[in-house]
Each structure stands twice: as structure tokens, then as C-alpha cells.
C-alpha atoms as a PDB file:
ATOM      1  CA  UNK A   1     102.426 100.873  71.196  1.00  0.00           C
ATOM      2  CA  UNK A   2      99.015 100.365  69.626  1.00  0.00           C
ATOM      3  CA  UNK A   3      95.953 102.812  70.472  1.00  0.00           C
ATOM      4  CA  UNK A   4      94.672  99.721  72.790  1.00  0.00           C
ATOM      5  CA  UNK A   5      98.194  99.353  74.739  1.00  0.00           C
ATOM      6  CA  UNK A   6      98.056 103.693  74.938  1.00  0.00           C
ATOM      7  CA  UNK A   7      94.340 103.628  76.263  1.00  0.00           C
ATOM      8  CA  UNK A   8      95.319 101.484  79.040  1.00  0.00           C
ATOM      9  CA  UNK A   9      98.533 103.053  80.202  1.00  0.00           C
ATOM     10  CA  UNK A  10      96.790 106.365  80.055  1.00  0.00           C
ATOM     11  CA  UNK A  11      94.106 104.871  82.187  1.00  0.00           C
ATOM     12  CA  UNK A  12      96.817 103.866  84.389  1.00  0.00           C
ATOM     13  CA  UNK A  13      98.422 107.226  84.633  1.00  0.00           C
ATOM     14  CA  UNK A  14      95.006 108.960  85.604  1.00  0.00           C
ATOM     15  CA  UNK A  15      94.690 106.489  88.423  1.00  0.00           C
ATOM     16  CA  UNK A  16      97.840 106.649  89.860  1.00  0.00           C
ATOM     17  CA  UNK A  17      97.445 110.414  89.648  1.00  0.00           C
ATOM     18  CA  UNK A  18      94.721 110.145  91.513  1.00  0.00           C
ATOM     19  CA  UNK A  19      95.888 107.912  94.345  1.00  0.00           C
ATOM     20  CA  UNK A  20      99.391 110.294  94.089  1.00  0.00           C
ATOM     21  CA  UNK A  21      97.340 113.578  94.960  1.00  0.00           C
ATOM     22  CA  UNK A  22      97.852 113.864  99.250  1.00  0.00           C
ATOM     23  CA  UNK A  23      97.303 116.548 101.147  1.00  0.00           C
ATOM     24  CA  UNK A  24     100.260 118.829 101.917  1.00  0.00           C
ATOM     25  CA  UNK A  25     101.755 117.073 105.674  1.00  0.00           C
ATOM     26  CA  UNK A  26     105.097 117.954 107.272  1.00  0.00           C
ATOM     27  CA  UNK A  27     106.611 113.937 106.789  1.00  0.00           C
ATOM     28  CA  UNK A  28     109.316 114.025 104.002  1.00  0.00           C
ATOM     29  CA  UNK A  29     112.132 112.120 102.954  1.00  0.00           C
ATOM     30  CA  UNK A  30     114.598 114.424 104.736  1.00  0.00           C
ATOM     31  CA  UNK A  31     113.534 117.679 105.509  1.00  0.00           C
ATOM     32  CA  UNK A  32     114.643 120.953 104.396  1.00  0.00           C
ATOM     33  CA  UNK A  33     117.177 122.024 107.126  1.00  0.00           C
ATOM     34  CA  UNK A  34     117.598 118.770 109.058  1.00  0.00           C
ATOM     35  CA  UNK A  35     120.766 117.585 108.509  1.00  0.00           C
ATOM     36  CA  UNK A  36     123.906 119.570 109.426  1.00  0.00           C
ATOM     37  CA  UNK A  37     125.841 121.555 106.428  1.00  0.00           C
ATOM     38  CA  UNK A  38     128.606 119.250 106.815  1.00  0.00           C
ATOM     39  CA  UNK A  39     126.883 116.241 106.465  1.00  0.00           C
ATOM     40  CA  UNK A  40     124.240 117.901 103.397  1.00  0.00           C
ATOM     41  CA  UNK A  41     127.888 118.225 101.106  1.00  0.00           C
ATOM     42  CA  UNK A  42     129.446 115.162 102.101  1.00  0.00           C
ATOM     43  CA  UNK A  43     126.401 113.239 100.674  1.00  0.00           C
ATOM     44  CA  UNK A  44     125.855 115.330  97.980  1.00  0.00           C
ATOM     45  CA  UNK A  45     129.491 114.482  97.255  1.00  0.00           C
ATOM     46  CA  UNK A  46     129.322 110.958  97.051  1.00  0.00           C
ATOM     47  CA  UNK A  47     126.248 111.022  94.260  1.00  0.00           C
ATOM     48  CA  UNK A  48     128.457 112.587  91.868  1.00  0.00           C
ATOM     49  CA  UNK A  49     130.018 109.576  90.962  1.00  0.00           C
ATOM     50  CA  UNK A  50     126.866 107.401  90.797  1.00  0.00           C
ATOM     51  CA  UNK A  51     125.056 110.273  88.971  1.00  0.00           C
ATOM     52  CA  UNK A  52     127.689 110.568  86.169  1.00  0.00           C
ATOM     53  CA  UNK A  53     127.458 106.665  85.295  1.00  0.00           C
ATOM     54  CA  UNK A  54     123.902 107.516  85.210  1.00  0.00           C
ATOM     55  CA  UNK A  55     123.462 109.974  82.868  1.00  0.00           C
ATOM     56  CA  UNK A  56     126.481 107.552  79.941  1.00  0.00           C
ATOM     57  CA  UNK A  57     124.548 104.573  80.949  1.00  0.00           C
ATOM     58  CA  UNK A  58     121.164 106.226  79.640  1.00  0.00           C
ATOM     59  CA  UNK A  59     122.703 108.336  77.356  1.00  0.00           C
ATOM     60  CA  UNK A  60     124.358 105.213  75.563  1.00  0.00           C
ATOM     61  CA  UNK A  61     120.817 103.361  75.994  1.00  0.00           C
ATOM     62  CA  UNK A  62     118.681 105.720  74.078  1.00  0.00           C
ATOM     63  CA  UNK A  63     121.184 105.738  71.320  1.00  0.00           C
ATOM     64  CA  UNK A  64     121.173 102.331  70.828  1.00  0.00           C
ATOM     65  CA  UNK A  65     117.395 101.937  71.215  1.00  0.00           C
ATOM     66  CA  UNK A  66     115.286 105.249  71.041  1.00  0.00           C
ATOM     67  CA  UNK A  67     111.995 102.770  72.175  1.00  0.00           C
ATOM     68  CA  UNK A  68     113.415 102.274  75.588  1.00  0.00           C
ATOM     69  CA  UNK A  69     112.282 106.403  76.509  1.00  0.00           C
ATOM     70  CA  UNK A  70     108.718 105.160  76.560  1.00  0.00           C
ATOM     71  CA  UNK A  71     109.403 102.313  79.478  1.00  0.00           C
ATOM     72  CA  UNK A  72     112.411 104.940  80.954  1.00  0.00           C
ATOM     73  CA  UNK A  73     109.839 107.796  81.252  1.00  0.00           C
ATOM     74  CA  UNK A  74     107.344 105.104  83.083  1.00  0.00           C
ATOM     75  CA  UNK A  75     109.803 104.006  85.746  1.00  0.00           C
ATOM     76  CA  UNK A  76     110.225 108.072  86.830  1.00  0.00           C
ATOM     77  CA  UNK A  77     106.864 108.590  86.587  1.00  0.00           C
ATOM     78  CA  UNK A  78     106.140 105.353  88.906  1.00  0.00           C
ATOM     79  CA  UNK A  79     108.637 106.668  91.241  1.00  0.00           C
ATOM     80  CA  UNK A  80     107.491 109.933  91.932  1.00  0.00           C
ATOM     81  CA  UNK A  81     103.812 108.923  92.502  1.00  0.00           C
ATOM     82  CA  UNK A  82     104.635 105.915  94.312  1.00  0.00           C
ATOM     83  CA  UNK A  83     107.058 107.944  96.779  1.00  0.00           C
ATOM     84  CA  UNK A  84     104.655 111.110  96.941  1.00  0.00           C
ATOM     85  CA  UNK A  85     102.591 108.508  98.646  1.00  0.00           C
ATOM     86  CA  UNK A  86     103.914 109.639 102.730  1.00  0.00           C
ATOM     87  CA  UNK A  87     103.138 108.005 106.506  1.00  0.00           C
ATOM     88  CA  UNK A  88     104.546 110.316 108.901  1.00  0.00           C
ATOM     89  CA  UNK A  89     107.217 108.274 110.837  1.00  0.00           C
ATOM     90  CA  UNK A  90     109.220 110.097 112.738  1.00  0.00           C
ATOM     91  CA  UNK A  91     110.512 113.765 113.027  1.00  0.00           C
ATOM     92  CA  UNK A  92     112.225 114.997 110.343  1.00  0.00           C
ATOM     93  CA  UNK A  93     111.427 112.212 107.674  1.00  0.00           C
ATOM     94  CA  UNK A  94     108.627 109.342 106.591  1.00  0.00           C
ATOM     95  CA  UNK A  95     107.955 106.303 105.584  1.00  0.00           C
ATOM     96  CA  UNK A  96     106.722 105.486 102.068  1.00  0.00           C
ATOM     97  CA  UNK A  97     107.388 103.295  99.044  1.00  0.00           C
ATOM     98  CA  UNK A  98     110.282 104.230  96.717  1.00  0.00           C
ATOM     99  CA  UNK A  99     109.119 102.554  93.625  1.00  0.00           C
ATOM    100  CA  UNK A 100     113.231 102.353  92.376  1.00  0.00           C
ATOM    101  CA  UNK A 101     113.392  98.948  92.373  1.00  0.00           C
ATOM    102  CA  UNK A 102     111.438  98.807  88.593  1.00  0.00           C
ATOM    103  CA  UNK A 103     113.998 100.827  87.073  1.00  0.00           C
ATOM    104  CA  UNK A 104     116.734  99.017  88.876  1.00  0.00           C
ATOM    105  CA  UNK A 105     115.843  95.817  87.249  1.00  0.00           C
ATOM    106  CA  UNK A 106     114.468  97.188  83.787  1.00  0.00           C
ATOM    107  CA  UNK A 107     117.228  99.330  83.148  1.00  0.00           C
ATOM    108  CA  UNK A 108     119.961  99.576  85.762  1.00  0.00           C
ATOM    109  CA  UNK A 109     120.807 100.687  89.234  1.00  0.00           C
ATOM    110  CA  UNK A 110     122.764 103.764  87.880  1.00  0.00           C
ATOM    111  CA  UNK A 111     120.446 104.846  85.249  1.00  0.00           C
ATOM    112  CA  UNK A 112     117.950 104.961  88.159  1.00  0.00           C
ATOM    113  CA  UNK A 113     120.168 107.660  90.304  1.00  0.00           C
ATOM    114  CA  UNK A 114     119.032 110.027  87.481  1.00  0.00           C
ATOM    115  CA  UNK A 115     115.621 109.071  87.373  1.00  0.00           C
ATOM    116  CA  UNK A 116     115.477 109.376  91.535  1.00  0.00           C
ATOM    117  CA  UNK A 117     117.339 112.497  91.683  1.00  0.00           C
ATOM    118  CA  UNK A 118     114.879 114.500  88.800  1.00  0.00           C
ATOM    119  CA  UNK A 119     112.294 113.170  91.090  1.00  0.00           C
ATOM    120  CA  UNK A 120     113.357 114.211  94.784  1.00  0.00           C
ATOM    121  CA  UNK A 121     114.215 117.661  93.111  1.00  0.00           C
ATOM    122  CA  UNK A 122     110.374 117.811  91.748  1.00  0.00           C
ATOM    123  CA  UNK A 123     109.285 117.049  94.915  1.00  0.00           C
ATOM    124  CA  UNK A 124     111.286 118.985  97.143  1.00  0.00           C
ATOM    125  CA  UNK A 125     110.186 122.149  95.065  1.00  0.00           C
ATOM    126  CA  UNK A 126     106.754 121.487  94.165  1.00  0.00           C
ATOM    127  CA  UNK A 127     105.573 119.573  96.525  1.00  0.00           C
ATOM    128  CA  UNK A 128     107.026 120.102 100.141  1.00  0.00           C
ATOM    129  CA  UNK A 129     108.388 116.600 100.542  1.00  0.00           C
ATOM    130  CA  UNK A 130     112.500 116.409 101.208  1.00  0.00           C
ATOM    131  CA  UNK A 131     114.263 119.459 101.087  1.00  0.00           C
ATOM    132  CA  UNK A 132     116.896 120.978  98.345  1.00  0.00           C
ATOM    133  CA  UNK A 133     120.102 121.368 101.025  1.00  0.00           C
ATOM    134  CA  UNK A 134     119.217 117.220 101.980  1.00  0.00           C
ATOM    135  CA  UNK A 135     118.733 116.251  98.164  1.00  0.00           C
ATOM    136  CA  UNK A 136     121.938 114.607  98.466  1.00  0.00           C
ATOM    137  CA  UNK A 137     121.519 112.150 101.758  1.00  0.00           C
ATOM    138  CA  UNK A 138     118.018 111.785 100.010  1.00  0.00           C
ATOM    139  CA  UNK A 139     119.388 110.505  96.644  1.00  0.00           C
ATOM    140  CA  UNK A 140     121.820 108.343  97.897  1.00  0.00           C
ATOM    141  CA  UNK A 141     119.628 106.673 100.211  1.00  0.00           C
ATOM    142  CA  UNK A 142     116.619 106.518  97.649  1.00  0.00           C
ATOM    143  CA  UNK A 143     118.284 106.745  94.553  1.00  0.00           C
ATOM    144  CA  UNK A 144     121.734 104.969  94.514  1.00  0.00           C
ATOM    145  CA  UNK A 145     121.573 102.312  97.518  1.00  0.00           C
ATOM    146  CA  UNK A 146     118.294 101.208  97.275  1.00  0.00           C
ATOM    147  CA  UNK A 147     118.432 100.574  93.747  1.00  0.00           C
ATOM    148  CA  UNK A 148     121.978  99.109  93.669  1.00  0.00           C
ATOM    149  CA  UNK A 149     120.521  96.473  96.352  1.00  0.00           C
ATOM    150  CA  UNK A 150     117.411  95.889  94.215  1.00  0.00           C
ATOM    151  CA  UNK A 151     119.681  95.168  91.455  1.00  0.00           C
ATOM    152  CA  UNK A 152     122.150  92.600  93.143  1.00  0.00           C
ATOM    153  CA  UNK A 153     119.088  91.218  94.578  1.00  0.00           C
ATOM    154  CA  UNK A 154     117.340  90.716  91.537  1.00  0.00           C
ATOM    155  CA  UNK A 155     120.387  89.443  89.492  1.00  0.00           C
ATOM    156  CA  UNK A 156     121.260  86.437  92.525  1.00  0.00           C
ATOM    157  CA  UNK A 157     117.364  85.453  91.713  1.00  0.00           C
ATOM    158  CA  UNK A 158     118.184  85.047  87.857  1.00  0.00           C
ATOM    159  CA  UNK A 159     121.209  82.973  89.117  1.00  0.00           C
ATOM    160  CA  UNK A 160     119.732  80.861  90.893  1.00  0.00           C
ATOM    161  CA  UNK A 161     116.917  80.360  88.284  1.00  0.00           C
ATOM    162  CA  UNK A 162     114.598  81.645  90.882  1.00  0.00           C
ATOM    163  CA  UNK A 163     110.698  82.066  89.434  1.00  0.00           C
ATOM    164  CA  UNK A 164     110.793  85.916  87.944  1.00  0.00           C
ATOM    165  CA  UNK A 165     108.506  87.256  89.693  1.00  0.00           C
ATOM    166  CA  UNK A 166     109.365  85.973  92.864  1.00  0.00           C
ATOM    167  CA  UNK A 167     113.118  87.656  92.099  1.00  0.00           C
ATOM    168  CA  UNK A 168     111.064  90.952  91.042  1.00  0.00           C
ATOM    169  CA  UNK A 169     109.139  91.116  94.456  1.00  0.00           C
ATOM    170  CA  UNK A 170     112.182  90.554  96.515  1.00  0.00           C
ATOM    171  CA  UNK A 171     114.355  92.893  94.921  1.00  0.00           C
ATOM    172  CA  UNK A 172     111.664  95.463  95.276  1.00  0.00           C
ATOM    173  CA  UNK A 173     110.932  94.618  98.144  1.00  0.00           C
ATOM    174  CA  UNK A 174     114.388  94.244  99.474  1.00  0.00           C
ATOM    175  CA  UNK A 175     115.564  97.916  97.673  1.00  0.00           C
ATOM    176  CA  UNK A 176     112.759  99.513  99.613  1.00  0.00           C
ATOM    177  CA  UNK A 177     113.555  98.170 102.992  1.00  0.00           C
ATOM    178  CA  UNK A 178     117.221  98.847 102.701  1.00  0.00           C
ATOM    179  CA  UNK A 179     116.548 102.330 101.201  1.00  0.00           C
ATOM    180  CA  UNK A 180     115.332 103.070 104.887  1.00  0.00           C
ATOM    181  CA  UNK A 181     118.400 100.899 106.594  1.00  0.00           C
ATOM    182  CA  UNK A 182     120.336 103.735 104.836  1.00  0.00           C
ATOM    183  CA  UNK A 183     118.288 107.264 105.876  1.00  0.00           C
ATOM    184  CA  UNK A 184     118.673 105.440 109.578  1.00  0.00           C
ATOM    185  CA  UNK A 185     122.016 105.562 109.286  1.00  0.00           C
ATOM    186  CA  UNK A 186     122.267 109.384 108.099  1.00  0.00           C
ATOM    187  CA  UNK A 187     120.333 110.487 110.630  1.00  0.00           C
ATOM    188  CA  UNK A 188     121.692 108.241 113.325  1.00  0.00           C
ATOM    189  CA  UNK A 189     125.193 109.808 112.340  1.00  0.00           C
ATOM    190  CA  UNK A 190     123.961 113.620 112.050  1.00  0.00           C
ATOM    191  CA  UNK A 191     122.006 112.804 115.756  1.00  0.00           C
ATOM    192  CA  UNK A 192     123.853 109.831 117.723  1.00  0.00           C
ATOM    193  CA  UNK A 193     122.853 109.106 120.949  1.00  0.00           C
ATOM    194  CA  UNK A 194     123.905 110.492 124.062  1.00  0.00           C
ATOM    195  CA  UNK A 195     123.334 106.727 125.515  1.00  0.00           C
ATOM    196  CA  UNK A 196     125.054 104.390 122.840  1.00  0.00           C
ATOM    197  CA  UNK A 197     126.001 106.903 120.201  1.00  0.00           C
ATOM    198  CA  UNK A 198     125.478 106.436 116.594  1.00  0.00           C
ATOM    199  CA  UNK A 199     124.611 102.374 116.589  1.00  0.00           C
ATOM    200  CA  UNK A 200     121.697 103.185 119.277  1.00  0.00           C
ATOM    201  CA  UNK A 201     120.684 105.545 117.518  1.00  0.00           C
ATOM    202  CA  UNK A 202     120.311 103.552 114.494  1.00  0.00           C
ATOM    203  CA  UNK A 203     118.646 100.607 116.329  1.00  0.00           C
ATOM    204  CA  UNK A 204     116.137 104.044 117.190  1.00  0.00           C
ATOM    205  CA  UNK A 205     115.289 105.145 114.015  1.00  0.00           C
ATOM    206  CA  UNK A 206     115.405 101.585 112.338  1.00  0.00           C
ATOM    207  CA  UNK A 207     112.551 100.819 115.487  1.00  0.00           C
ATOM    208  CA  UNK A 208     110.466 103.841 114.552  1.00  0.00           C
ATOM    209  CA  UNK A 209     110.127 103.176 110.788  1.00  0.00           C
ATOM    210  CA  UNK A 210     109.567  99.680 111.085  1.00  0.00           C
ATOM    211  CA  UNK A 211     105.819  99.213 111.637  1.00  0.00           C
ATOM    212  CA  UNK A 212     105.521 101.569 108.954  1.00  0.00           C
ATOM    213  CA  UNK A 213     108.182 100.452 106.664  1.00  0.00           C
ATOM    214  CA  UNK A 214     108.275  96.686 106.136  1.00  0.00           C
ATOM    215  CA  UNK A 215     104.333  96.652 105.399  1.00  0.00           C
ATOM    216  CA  UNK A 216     104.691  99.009 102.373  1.00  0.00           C
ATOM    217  CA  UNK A 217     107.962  97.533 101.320  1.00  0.00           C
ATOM    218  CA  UNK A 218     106.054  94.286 100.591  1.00  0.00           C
ATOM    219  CA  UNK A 219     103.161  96.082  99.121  1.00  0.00           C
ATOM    220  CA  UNK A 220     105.624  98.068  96.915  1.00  0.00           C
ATOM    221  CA  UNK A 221     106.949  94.456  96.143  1.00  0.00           C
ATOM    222  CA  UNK A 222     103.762  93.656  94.850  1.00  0.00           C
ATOM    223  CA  UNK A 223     102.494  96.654  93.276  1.00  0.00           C
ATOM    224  CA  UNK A 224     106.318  96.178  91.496  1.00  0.00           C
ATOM    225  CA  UNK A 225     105.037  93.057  89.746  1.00  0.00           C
ATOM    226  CA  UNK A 226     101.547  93.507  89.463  1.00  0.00           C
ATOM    227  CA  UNK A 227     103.136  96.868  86.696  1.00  0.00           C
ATOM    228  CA  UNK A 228     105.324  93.912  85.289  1.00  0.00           C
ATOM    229  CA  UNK A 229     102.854  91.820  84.023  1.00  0.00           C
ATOM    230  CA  UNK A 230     101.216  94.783  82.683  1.00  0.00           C
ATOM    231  CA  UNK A 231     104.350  95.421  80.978  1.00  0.00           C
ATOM    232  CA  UNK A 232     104.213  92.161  79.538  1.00  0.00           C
ATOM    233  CA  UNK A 233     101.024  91.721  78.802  1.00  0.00           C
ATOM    234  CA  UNK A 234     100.866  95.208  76.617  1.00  0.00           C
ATOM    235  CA  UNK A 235     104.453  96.123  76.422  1.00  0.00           C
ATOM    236  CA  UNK A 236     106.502  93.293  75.220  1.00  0.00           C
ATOM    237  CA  UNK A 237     108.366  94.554  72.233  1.00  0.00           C
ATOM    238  CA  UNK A 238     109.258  97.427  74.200  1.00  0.00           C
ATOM    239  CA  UNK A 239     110.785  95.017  77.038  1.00  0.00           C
ATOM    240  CA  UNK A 240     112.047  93.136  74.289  1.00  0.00           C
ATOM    241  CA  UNK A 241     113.910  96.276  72.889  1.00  0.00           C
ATOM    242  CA  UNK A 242     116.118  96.578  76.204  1.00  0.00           C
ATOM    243  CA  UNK A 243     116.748  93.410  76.944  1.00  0.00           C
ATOM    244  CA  UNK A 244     114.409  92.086  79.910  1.00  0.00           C
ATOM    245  CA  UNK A 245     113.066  89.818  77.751  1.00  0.00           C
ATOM    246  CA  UNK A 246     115.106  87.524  75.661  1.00  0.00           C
ATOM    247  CA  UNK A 247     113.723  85.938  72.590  1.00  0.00           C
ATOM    248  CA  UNK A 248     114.009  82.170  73.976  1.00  0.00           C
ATOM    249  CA  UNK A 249     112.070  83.342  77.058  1.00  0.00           C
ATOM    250  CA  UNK A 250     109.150  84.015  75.125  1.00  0.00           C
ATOM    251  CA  UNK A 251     108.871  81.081  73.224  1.00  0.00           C
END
């Protein structure tokens, strides 16, 4: 990048570190302790998987193209300030933005488990928010089905030669909502209902997080591509270099 395009994404970093910097509240992702041992290994178990394609898929894109890092580290750093960002929801967990959906659609839903999972561990340590024995529900609700949505979302819009932007705000938008469709489910299943069991206890959770929820999943949407213009407007050989943008799209 030029000294210009550096100026302004450092500018960028300094504000979202200050919007990023909350007080310390008891709302997390999934707290430390909340979910039953059982449950904490089973999802913990089902990342592996996800988190092996992961780490090949951006293993095998930094060798081809050592530029992508630059855009890579951006969409972890926009995920962990845009998810520090917390509204208490509901005991035990919170509503805010995941900011996955970027890195879904720049990179890949995979190579966005790693990304989520390095951030939900930063978090859970340094900053109170999830918990280290519910990483795993929290990375496969955040980091793996969210994205994956975001993704299939996002690809159906190129399809159906659906406007760009209009694809990237749904698929944000979309990956954000269904992150929270997911951590509904976990709990619902770790605390079904004694009236209704585990489906009215999802219809509970999915209730409280709502009000909450679907506003900042469409302000996530836009936030999403407000950064992609800024991509393209000071980025473009970078997006170039991994393939968002193709040559005959540009001119």
C-alpha cells in the first residue's frame, strides 16, 4: 500500500479502537461455566474438522500470494472489535455483531474458523467476554456457521448477478442473524424447557435476542460494506491479489 492508503487504514484502526474499548459487563458470547461438560466437548469436537480446513486453506493462500496477510490480518482485527462491541441479552450470553461475514466472502468460510477462534480465545482471556471451557459452542456458532451461511449467501447473490453490494449486506447480514439462530439452539439444548422442551426453548431464547439482534445484524450489514468500498477505493490490488476482484470487473 502507499503511505496515503497506510495513513488512512491506521486512522481507521485508531477509531475502531476507540469505539472497541467498553467497559468490563457480565454479557458474553457464552460464559465461562454455562454450558454442561458434556455439551463444552461435544462442540469443541465438531470444530476440529472445520478448524483443520482452516488453517490448509490459509496456509495454501499465503503461499500462493504473501499480499493477501495484509487484508487476512484486517478481517481478524474487524472481528474482534466489531464483536467486543456487547448488549446484554439474556443470562449467560449477548447480543452483538460478529463481523465474520467479511472474511467469509474475502477469503472463505473455513479460513474464517481460524480467524474467529484466535479471536474468542483473545477475548475470553483478556477481556472477560465468552469463556475458555465454551470456546467451542462459541466458535462453531460464531466462527464456522455463521460464516459458512454468509458464504452460501453471498455466492447465490453472484449467481444470480445480484448488485455486489446488495449480496455483501445480505450475507453479512444474514451470517450474523443465523450466528445467533445457532447459540439459541446450544443453549436451548443444554436448558430445554420443562413446558415444550428444547424447541420452546429455542422459540425463548430466539424471542429474547431478537430486539437486540436483528437491528445490529443490519447495521453489521452495513458497516460490512461501508469497509468494502474502502477496500476498493484504497485497496484494490490487494483485492485483486485474492481474487475478489477480477480484472474484467474493473474495467
Amino acid at each position: 500500500m502507499s503511505k496515503r492508503q497506510r495513513k488512512v487504514v491506521a486512522a481507521c484502526a485508531i477509531l475502531a479502537l476507540s469505539l472497541g474499548i467498553t467497559p468490563v459487563a457480565n454479557a458474553m458470547h457464552i460464559m465461562e461455566g454455562y454450558l454442561p461438560a458434556g455439551f463444552c466437548v461435544v462442540w469443541g469436537a465438531l470444530c476440529i474438522p472445520f478448524l483443520a480446513a482452516g488453517f490448509f486453506s490459509i496456509r495454501n493462500k499465503l503461499r500462493e500470494n504473501r499480499r493477501a496477510l495484509t487484508i487476512l490480518a484486517m478481517s481478524g482485527a474487524f472481528i474482534f472489535v466489531i464483536s467486543s462491541l456487547k448488549i446484554p441479552s439474556v443470562t449467560g450470553s449477548c447480543s452483538h455483531m460478529t463481523g465474520t461475514g467479511l472474511g467469509a466472502i474475502l477469503f472463505s468460510p473455513s479460513a474464517v474458523s481460524i480467524l474467529g477462534i484466535i479471536v474468542l480465545l483473545f477475548q475470553a482471556i483478556l477481556l472477560a467476554h465468552g469463556g475458555l471451557t465454551t470456546l467451542g459452542a462459541n466458535t462453531f456458532s460464531m466462527a464456522i456457521a455463521g460464516p459458512f451461511l454468509a458464504f452460501a449467501v453471498y455466492q447465490i447473490c453472484q449467481k444470480l448477478k445480484l448488485n455486489r453490494k446488495a449480496g455483501i449486506f445480505l450475507a453479512a447480514t444474514l451470517g450474523d442473524v443465523f450466528t445467533y439462530c445457532v447459540t439459541s439452539v446450544q443453549l436451548a439444548m443444554a436448558y430445554p424447557s420443562e413446558s415444550g422442551g428444547v424447541a420452546a426453548s429455542i422459540v425463548k431464547f430466539l424471542g429474547v435476542f431478537a430486539p437486540t439482534q436483528l437491528p445490529l445484524a443490519i447495521i453489521e450489514g452495513l458497516l460490512t460494506v461501508i469497509i468494502v468500498i474502502g477496500l476498493e477505493t484504497y485497496a484494490m490490488p490487494e483485492l485483486k491479489s485474492i481474487g475478489f476482484i477480477k480484472e474484467q470487473e474493473v474495467h
